[in-house]
C-alpha atoms as a PDB file:
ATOM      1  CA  UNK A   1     119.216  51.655 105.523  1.00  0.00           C
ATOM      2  CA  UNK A   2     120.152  50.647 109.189  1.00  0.00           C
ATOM      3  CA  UNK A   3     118.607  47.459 110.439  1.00  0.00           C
ATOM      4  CA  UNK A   4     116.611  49.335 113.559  1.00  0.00           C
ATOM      5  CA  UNK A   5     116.050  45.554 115.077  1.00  0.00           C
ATOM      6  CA  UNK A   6     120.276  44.910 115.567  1.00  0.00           C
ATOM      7  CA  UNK A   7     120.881  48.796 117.022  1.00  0.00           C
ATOM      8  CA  UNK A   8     121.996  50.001 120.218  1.00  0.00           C
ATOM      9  CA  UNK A   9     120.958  53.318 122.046  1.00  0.00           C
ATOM     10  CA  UNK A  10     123.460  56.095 120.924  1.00  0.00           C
ATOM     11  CA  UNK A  11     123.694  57.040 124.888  1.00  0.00           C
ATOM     12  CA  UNK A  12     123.223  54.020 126.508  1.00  0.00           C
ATOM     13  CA  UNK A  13     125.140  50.951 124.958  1.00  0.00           C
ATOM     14  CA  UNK A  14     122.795  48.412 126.715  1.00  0.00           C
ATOM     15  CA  UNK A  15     119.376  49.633 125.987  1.00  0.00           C
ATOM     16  CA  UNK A  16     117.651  48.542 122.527  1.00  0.00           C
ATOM     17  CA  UNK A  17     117.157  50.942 120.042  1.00  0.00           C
ATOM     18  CA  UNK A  18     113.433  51.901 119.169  1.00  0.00           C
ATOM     19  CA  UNK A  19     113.963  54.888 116.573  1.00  0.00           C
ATOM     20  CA  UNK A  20     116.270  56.913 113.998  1.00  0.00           C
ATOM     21  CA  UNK A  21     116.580  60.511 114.357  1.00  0.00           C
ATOM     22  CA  UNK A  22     116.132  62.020 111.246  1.00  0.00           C
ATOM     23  CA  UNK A  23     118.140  64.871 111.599  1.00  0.00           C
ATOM     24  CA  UNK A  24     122.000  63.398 113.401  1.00  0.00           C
ATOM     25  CA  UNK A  25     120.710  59.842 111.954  1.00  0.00           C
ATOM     26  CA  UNK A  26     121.857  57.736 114.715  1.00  0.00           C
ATOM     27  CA  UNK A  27     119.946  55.607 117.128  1.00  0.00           C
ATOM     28  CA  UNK A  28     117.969  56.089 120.412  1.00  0.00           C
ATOM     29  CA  UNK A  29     116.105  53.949 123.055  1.00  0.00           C
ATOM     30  CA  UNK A  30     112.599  55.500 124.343  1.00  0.00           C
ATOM     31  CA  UNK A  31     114.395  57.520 127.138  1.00  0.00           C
ATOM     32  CA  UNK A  32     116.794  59.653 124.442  1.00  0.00           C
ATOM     33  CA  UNK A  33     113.815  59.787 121.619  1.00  0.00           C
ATOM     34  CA  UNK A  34     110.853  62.595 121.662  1.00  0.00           C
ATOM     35  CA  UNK A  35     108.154  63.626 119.574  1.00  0.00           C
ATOM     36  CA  UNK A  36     108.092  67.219 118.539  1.00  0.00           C
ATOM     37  CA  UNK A  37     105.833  68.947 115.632  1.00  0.00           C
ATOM     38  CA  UNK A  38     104.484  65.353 114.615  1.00  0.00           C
ATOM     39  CA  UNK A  39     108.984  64.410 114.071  1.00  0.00           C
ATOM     40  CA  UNK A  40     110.631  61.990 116.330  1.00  0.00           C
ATOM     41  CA  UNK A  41     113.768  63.734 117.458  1.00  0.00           C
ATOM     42  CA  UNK A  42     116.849  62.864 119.972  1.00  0.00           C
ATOM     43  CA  UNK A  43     117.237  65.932 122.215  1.00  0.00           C
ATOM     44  CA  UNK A  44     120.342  67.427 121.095  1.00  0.00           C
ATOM     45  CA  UNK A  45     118.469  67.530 117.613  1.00  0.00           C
ATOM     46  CA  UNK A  46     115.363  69.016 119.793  1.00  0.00           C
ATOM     47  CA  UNK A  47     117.605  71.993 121.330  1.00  0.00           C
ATOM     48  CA  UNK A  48     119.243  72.955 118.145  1.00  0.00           C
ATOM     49  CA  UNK A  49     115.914  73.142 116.505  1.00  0.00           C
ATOM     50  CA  UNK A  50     114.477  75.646 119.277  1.00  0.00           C
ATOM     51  CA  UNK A  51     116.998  77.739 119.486  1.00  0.00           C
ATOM     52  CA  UNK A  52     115.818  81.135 117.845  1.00  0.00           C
ATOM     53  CA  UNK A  53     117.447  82.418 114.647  1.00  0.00           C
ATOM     54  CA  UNK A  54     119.266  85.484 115.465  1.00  0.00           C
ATOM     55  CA  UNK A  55     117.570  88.343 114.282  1.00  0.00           C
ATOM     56  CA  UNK A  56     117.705  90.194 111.157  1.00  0.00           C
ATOM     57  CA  UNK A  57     118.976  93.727 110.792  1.00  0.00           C
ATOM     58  CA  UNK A  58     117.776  96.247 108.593  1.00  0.00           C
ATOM     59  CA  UNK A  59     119.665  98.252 106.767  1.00  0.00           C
ATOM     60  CA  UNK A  60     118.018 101.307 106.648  1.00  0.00           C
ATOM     61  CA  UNK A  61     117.059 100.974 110.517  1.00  0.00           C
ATOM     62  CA  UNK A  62     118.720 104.029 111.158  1.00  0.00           C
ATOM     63  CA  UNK A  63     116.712 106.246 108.756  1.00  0.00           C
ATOM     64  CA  UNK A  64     113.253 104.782 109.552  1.00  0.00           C
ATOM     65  CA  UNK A  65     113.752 105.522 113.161  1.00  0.00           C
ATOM     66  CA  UNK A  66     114.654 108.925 112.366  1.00  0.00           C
ATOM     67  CA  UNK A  67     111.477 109.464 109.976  1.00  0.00           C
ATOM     68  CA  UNK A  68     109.123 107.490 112.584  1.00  0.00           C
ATOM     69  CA  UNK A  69     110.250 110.844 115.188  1.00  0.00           C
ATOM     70  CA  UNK A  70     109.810 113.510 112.840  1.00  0.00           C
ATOM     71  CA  UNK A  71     107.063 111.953 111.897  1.00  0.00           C
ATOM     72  CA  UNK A  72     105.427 112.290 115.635  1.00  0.00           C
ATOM     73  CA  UNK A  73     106.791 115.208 116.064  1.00  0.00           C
ATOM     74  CA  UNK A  74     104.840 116.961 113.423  1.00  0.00           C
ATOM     75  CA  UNK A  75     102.053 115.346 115.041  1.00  0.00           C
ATOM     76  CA  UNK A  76     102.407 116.269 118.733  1.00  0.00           C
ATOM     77  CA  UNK A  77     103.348 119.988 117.034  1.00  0.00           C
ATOM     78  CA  UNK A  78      99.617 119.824 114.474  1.00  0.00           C
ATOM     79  CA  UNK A  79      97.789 119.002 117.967  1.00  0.00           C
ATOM     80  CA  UNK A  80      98.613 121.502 119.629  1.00  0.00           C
ATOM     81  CA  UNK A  81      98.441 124.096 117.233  1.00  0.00           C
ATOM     82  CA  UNK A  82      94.945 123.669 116.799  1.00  0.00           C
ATOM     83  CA  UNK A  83      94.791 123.258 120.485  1.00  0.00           C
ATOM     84  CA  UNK A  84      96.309 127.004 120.419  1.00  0.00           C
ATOM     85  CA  UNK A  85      94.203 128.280 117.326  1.00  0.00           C
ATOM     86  CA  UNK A  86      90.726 127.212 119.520  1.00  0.00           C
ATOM     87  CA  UNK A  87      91.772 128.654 122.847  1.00  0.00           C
ATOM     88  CA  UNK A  88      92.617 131.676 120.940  1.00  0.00           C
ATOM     89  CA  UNK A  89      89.008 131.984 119.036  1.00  0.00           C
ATOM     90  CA  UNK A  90      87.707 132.476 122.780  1.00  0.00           C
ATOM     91  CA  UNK A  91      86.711 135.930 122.778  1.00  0.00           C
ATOM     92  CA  UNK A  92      88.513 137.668 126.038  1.00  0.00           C
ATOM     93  CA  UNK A  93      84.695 139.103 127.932  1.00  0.00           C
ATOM     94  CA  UNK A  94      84.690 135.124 128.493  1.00  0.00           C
ATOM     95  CA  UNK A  95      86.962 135.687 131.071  1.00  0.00           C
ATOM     96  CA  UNK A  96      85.720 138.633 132.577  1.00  0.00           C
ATOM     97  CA  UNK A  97      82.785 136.769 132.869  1.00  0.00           C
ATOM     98  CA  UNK A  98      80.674 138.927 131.061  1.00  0.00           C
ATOM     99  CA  UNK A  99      80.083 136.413 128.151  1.00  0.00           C
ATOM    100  CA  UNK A 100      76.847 135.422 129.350  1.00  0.00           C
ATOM    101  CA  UNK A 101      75.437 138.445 128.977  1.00  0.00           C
ATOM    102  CA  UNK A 102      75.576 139.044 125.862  1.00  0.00           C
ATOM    103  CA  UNK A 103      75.472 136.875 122.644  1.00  0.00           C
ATOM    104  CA  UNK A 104      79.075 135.890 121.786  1.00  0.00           C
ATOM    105  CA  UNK A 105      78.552 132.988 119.861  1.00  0.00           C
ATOM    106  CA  UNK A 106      75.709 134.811 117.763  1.00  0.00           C
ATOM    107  CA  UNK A 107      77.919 137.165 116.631  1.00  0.00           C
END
């Protein structure tokens, strides 16, 4: 192991080295060195480590997609079919306006 005490900063050849990062191993004064997620880190270390994975594809994306539409198609289509089927069990005196004279809904 490195003797911290003897080290130089890795960007600064005059400053005094206070820590090791743990993932590029080399040597950094308090300027160069931050704490992230409870690790001591340089900042090239830092931006490498927050840089977001590139995301994963899925193989079957295509199909799933494709079944998600039907899918809420045949569910727009169910809604208003029944939306049809109820305006339809309106008897036709309802519009004539004659509905209320009689007993429709007894019937």
């Amino acid at each position: 192991m490195k003797d911290i005490a003897n080290q130089r900063c890795f960007n600064h050849a005059v400053r005094e080295a206070v820590a090791l990062c743990p993932e590029c191993s080399r040597s950094f004064c308090r300027e160069c060195i931050t704490e992230h997620n409870d690790r001591v880190l340089c900042a090239s270390c830092l931006k490498k480590g927050l840089t977001p994975a590139p995301a994963r594809t899925l193989r079957f994306t295509g199909i799933i997609r494709l079944g998600q539409s039907i899918f809420g198609f045949l569910i727009i289509w169910l809604f208003f079919y029944y939306l049809a089927q109820l305006l339809l069990s309106i008897p036709s005196n309802f519009h004539d306006g004659t509905v209320w004279q009689t007993l429709w809904w007894a019937e």
